[in-house]
C-alpha atoms as a PDB file:
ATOM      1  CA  UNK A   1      -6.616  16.740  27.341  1.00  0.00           C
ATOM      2  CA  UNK A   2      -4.430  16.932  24.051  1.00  0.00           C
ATOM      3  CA  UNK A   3      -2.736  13.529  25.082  1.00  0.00           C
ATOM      4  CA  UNK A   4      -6.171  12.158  24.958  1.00  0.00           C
ATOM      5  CA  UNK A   5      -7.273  13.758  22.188  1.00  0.00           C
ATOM      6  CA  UNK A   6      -4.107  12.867  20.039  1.00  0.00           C
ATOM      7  CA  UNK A   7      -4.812   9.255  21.600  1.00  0.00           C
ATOM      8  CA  UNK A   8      -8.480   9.258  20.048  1.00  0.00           C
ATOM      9  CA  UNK A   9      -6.853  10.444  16.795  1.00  0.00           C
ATOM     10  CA  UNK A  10      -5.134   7.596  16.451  1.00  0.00           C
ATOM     11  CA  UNK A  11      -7.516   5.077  17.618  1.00  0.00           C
ATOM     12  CA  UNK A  12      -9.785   6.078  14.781  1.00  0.00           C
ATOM     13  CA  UNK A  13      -6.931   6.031  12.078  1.00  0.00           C
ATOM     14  CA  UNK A  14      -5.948   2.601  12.854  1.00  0.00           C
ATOM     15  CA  UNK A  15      -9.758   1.233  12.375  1.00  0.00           C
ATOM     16  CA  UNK A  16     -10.435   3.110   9.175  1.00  0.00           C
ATOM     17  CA  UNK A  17      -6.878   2.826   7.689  1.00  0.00           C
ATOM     18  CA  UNK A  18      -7.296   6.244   6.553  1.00  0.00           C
ATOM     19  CA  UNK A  19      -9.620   9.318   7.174  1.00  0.00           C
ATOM     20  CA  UNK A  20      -8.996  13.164   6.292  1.00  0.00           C
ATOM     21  CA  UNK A  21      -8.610  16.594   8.411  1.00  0.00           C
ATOM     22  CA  UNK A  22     -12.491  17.087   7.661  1.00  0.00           C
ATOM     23  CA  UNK A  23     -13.627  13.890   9.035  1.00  0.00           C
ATOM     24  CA  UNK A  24     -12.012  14.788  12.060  1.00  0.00           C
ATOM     25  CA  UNK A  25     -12.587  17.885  13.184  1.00  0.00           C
ATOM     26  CA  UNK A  26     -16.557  17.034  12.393  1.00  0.00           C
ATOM     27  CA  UNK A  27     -16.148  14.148  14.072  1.00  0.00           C
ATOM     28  CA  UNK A  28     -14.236  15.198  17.458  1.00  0.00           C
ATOM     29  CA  UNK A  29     -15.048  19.033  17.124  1.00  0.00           C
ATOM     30  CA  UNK A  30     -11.972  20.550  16.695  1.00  0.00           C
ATOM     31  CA  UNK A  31     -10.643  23.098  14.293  1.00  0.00           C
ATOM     32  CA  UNK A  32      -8.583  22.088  11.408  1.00  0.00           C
ATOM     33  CA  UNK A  33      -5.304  23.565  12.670  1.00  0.00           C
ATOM     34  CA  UNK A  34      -5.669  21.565  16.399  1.00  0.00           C
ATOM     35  CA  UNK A  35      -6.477  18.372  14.197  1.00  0.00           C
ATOM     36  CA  UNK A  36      -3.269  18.955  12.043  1.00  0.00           C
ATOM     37  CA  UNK A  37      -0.856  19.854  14.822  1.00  0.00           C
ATOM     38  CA  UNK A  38      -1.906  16.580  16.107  1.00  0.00           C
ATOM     39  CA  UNK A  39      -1.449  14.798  12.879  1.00  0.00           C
ATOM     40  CA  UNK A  40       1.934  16.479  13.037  1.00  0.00           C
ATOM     41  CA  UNK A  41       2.907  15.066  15.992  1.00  0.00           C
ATOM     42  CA  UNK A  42       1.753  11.392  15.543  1.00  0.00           C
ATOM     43  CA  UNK A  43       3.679  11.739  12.383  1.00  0.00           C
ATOM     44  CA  UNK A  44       7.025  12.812  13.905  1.00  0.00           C
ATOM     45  CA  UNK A  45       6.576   9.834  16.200  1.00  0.00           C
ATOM     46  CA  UNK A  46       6.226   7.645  13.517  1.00  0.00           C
ATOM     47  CA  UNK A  47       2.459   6.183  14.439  1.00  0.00           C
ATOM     48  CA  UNK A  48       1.010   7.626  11.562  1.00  0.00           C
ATOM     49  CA  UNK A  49       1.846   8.780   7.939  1.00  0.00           C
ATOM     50  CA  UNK A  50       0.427  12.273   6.765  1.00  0.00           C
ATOM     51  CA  UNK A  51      -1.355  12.079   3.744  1.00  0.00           C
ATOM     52  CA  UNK A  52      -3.052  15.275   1.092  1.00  0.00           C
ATOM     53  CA  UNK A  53      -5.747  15.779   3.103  1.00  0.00           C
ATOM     54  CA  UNK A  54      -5.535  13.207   6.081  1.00  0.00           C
ATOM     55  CA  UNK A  55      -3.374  10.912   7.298  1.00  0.00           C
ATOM     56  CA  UNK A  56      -3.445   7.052   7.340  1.00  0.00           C
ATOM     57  CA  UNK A  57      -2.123   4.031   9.416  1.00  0.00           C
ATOM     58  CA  UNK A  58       1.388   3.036  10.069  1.00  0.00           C
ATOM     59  CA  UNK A  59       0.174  -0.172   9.360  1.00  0.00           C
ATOM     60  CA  UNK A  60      -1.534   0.084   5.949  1.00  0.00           C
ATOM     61  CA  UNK A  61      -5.315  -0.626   5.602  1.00  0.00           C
ATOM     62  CA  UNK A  62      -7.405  -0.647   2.719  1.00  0.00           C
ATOM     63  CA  UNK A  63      -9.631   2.392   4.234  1.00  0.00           C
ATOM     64  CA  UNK A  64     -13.733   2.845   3.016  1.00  0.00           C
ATOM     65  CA  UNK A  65     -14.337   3.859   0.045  1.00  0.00           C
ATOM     66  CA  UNK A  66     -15.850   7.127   0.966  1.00  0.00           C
ATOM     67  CA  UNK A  67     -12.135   7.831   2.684  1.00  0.00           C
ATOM     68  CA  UNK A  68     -10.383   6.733   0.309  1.00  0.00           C
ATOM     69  CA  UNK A  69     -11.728   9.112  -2.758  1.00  0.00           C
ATOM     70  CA  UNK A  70      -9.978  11.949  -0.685  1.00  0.00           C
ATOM     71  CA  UNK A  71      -6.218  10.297  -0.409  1.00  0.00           C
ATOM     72  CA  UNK A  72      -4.351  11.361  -3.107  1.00  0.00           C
ATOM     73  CA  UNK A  73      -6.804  13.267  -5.094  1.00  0.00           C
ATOM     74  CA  UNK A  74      -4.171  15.770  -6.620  1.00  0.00           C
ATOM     75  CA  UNK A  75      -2.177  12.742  -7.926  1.00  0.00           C
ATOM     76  CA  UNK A  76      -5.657  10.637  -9.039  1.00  0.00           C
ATOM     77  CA  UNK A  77      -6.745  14.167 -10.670  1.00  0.00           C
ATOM     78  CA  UNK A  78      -3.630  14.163 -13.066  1.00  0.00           C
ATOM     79  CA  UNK A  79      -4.565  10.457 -13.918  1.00  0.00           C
ATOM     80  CA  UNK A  80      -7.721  11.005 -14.928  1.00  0.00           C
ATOM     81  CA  UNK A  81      -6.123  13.961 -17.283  1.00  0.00           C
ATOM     82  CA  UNK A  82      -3.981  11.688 -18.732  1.00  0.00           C
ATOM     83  CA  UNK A  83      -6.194   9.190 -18.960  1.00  0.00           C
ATOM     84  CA  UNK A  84      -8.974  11.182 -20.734  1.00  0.00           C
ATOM     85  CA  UNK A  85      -6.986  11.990 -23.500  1.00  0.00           C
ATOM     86  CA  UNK A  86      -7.320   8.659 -24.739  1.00  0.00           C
ATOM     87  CA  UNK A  87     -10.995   9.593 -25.202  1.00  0.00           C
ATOM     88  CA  UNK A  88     -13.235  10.372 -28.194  1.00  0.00           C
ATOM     89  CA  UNK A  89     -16.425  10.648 -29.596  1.00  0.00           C
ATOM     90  CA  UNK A  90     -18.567   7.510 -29.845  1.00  0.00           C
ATOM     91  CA  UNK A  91     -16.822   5.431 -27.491  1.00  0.00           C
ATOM     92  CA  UNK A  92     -18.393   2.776 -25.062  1.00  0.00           C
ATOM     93  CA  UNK A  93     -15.784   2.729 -22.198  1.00  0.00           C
ATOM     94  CA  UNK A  94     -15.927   0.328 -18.918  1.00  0.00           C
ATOM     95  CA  UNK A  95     -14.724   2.548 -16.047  1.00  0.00           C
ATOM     96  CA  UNK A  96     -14.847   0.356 -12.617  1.00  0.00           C
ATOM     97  CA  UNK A  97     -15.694   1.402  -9.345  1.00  0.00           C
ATOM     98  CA  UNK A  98     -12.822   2.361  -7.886  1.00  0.00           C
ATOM     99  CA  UNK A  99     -12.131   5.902  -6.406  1.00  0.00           C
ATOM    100  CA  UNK A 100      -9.249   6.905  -9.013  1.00  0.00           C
ATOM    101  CA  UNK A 101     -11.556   6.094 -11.852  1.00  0.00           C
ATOM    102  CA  UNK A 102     -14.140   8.385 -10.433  1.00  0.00           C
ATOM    103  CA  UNK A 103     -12.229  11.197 -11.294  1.00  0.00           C
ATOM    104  CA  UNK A 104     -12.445  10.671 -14.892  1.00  0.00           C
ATOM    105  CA  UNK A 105     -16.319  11.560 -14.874  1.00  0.00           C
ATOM    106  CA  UNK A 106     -15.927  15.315 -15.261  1.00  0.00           C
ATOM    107  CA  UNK A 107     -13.814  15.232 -18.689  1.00  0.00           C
ATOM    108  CA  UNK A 108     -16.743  12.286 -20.126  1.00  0.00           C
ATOM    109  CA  UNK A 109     -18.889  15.249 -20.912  1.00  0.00           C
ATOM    110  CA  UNK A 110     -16.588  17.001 -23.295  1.00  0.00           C
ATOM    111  CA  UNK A 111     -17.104  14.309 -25.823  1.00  0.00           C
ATOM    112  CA  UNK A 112     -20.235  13.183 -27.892  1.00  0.00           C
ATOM    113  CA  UNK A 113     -22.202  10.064 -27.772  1.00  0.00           C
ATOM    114  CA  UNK A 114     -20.111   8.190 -25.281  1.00  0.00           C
ATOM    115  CA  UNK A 115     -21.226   5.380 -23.855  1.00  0.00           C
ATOM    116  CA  UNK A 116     -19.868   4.168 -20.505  1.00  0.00           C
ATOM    117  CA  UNK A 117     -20.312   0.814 -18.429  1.00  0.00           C
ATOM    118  CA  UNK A 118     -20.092   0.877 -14.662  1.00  0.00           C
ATOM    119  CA  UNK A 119     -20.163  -0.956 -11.358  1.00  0.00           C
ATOM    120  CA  UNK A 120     -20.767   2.104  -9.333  1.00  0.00           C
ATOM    121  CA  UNK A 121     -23.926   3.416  -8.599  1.00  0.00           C
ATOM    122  CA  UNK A 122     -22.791   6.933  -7.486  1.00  0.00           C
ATOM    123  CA  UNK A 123     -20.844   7.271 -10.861  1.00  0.00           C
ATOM    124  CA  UNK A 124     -23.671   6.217 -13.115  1.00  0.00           C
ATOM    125  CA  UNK A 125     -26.277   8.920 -11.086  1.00  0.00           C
ATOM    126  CA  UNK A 126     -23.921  11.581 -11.482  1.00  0.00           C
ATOM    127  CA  UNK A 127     -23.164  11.120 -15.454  1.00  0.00           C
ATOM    128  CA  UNK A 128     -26.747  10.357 -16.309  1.00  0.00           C
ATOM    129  CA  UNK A 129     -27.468  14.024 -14.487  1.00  0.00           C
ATOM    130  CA  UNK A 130     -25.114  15.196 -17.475  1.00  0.00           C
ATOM    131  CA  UNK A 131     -26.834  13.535 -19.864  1.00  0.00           C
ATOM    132  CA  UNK A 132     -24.077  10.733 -20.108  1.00  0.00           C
ATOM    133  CA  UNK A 133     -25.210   7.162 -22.347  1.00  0.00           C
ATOM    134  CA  UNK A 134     -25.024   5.199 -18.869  1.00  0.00           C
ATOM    135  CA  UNK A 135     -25.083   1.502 -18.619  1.00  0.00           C
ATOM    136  CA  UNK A 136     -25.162   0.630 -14.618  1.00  0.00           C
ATOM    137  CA  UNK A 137     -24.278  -3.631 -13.654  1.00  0.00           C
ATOM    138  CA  UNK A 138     -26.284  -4.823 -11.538  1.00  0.00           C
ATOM    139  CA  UNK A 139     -25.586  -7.473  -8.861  1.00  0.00           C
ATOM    140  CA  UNK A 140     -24.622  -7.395  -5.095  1.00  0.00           C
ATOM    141  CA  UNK A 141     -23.269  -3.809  -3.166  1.00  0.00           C
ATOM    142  CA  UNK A 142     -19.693  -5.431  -2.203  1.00  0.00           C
ATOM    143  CA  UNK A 143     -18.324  -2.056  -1.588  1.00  0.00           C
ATOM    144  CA  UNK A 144     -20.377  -0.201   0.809  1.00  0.00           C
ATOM    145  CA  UNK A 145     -22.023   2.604  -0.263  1.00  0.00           C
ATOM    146  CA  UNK A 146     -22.244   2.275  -3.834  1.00  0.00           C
ATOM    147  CA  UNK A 147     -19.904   0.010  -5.436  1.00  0.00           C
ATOM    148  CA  UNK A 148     -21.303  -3.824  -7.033  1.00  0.00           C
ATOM    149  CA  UNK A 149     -19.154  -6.365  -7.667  1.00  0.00           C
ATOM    150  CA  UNK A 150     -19.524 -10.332  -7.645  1.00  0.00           C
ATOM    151  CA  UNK A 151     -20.341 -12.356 -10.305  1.00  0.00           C
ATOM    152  CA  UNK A 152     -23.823 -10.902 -11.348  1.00  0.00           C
ATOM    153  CA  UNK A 153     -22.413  -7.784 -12.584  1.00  0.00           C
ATOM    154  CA  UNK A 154     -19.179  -9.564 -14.382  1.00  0.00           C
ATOM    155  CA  UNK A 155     -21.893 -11.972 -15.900  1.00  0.00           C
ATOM    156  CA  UNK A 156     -23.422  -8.826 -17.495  1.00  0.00           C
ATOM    157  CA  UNK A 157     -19.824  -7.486 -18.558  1.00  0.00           C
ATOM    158  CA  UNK A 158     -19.665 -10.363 -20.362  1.00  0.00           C
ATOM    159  CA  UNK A 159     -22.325  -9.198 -22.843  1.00  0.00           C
ATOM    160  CA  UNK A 160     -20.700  -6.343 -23.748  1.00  0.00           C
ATOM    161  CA  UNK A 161     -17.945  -4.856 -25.475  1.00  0.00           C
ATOM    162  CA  UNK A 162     -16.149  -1.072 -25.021  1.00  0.00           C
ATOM    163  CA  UNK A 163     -13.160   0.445 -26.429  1.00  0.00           C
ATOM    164  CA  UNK A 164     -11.535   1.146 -23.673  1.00  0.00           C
ATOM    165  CA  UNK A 165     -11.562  -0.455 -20.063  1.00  0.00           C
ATOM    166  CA  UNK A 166     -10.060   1.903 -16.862  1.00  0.00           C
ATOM    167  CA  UNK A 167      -9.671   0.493 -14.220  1.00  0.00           C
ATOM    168  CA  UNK A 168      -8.116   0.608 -10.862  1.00  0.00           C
ATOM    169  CA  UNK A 169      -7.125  -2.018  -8.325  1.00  0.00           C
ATOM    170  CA  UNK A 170      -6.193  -2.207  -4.376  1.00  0.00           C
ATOM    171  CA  UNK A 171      -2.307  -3.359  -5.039  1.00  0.00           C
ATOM    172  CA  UNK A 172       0.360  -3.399  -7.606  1.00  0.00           C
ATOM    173  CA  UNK A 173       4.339  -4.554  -7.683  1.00  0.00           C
ATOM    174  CA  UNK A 174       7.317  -2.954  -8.503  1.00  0.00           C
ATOM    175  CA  UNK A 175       7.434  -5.746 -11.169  1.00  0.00           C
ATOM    176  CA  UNK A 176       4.687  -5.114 -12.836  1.00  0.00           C
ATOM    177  CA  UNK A 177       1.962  -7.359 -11.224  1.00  0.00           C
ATOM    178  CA  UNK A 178      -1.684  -6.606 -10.980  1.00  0.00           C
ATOM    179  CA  UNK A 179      -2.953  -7.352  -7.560  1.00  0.00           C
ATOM    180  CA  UNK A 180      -7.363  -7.464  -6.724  1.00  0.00           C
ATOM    181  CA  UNK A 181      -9.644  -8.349  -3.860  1.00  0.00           C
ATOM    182  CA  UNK A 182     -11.697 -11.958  -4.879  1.00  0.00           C
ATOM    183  CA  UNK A 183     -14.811  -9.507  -4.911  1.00  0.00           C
ATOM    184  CA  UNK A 184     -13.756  -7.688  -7.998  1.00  0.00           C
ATOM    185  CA  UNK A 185     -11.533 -10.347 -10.007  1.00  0.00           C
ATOM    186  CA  UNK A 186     -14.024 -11.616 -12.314  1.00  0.00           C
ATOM    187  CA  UNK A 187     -15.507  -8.519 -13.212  1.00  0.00           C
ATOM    188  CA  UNK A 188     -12.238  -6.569 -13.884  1.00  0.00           C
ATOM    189  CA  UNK A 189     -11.154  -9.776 -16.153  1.00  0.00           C
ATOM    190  CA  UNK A 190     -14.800  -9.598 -18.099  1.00  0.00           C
ATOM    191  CA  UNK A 191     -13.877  -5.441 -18.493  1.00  0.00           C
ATOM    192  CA  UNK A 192     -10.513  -6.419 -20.164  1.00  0.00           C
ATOM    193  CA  UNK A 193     -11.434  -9.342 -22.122  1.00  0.00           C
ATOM    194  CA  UNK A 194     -14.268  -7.648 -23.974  1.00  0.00           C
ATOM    195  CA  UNK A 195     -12.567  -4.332 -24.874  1.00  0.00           C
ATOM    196  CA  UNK A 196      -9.960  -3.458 -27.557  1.00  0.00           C
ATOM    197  CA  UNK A 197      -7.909  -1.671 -24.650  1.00  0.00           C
ATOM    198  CA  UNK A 198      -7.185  -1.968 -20.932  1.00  0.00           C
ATOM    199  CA  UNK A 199      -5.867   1.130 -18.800  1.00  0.00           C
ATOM    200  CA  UNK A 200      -4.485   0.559 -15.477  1.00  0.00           C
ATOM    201  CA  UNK A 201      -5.052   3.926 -13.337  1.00  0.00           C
ATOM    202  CA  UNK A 202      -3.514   3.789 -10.169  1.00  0.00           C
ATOM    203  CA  UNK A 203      -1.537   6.608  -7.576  1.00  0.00           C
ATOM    204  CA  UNK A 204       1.826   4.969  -6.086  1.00  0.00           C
ATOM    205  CA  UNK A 205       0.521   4.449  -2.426  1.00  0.00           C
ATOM    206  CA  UNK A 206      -0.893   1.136  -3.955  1.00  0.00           C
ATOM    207  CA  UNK A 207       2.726  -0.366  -4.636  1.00  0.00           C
ATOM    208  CA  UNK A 208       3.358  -3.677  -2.979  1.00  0.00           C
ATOM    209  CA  UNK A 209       0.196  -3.108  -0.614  1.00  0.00           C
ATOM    210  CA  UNK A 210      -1.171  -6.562  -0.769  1.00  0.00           C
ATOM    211  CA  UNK A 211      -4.445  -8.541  -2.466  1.00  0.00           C
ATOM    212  CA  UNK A 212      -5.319 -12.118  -1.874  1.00  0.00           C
ATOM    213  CA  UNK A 213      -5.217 -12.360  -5.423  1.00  0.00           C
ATOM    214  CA  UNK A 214      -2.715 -11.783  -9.062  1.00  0.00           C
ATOM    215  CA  UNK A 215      -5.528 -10.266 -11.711  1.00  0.00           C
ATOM    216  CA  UNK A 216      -2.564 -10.445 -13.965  1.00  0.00           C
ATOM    217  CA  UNK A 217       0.540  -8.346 -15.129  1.00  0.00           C
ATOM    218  CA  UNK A 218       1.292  -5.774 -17.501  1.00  0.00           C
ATOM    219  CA  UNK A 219       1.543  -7.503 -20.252  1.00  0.00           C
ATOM    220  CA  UNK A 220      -2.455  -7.947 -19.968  1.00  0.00           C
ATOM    221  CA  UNK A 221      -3.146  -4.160 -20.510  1.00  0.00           C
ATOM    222  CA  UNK A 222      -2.549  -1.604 -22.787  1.00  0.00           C
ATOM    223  CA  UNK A 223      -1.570   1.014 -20.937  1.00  0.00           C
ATOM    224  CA  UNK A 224      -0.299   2.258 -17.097  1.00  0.00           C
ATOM    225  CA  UNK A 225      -0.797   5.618 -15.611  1.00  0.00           C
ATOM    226  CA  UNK A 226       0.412   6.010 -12.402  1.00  0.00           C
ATOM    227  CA  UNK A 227       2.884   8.547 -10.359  1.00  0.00           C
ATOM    228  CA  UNK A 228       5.153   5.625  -9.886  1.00  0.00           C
ATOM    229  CA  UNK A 229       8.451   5.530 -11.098  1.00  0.00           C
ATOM    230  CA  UNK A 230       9.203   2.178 -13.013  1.00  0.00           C
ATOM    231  CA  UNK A 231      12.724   0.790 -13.559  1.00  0.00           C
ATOM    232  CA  UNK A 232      13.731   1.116 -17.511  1.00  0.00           C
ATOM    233  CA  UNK A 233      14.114  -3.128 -16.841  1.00  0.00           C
ATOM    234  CA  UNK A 234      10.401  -3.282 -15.528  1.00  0.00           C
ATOM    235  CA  UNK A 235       9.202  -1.292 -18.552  1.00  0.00           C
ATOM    236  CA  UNK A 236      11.706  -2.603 -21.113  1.00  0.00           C
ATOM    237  CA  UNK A 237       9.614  -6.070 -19.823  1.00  0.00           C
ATOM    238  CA  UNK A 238       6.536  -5.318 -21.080  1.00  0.00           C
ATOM    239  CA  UNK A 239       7.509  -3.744 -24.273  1.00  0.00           C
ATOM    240  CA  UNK A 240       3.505  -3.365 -25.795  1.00  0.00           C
ATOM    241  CA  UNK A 241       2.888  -1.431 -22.773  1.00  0.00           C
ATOM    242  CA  UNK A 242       2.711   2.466 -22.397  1.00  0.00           C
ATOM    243  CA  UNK A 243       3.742   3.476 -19.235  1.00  0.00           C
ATOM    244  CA  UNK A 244       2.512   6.981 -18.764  1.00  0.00           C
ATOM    245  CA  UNK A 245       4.013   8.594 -15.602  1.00  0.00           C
ATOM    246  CA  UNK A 246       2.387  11.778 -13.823  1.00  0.00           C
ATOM    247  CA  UNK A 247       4.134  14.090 -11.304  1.00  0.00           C
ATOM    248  CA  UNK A 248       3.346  13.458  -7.719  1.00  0.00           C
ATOM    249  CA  UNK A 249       3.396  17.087  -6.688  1.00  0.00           C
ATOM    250  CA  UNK A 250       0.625  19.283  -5.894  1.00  0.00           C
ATOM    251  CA  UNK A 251       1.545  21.741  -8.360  1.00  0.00           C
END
């Protein structure tokens, strides 16, 4: 029974990419400390990778968005911290609808008359319920549940303009180059074009992962906050950059 159990465990980690210790005991039945000695042991025989919270493929997978705003969330937490402090009253912001710039939402409330622009329709619900300024794009759901992308909703970027655009992507290089799916390139261009600064937010699990597509490099934006640690060449590259580095620990 545990074979087969630790068998079905891994089955269903290698079709979502990545899932978490809650998903699976719900979803099999089991208590959280069978579910994580199994983890343990697909770990130690190198078919998965244990993850805060889950555990994800050998062979990375972008996983679902409702997975994926669970991997990582310490480090994605302490972007969002950093990243907030770039905040202040009377700001229209773009924030996109990725899972690490979810997790700026809670510190948006602190400040007065902000105005944000977003392609996620969870995101705009839960900041209007605080009494957030709230602009929602419109256009097709390319990200099941909540997430619209395509070139509807970068049309209506396109008639705007924010002080600050955060966004987040599915890949980055060691180098320093900005990787996207095709269902979000336009939009995240529109976001950076029309504001007077561009944050890239993004935890190190999305180095060298692999998009179909260059957005652009860091050169392009103002700023990078991330728990990955650059080379002094990479940065010294991109010298009207801020690199902004947070500690990976859970502390």
């Amino acid at each position: 029974m545990p074979q087969k159990r630790i068998d079905i465990i891994l089955e269903i980690i290698k079709e979502k990419g990545f899932v978490t210790v809650k998903y699976l005991c719900d979803e099999l039945h089991y208590s959280t400390a069978t579910i994580n000695r199994d983890l343990n042991e697909l770990q130690k025989q190198g078919l998965i990778i244990r993850n805060h919270g889950g555990a994800e493929s050998i062979k990375r997978k972008y996983a679902p968005l409702v997975f994926r705003i669970h991997k990582n969330k310490h480090i994605k937490s302490k972007i969002a911290t950093e990243a907030a402090k770039m905040l202040s009253d009377g700001m229209t912001i773009f924030i996109d609808g990725s899972t690490t710039s979810q997790y700026l939402a809670k510190y948006i409330q602190k400040y007065n008359n902000i105005t944000v622009i977003t392609n996620n329709i969870n995101l705009a619900a839960y900041l209007s319920e605080l009494r957030v300024s709230v602009i929602c794009l419109g256009g097709r759901i390319t990200e099941s549940p909540y997430v619209v992308s395509g070139i509807e909703a970068a049309n209506q970027a396109e008639t705007y303009n924010a002080s600050i655009a955060f966004f987040s992507t599915s890949s980055f290089t060691a180098n320093g180059t900005i990787n996207i799916g095709n269902n979000n390139y336009n939009l995240i261009k529109a976001m950076i074009k029309n504001s007077k600064k561009s944050v890239f937010i993004a935890d190190s699990s999305k180095t060298d992962f692999g998009a179909p597509r260059i957005l652009c490099d860091f050169s392009q934006v103002s700023a990078v906050i991330t728990d990955y640690n650059f080379s002094d060449e990479v940065k010294n590259s991109f010298p009207n950059t801020e690199f902004i580095e947070v500690d990976s620990s859970e502390s």
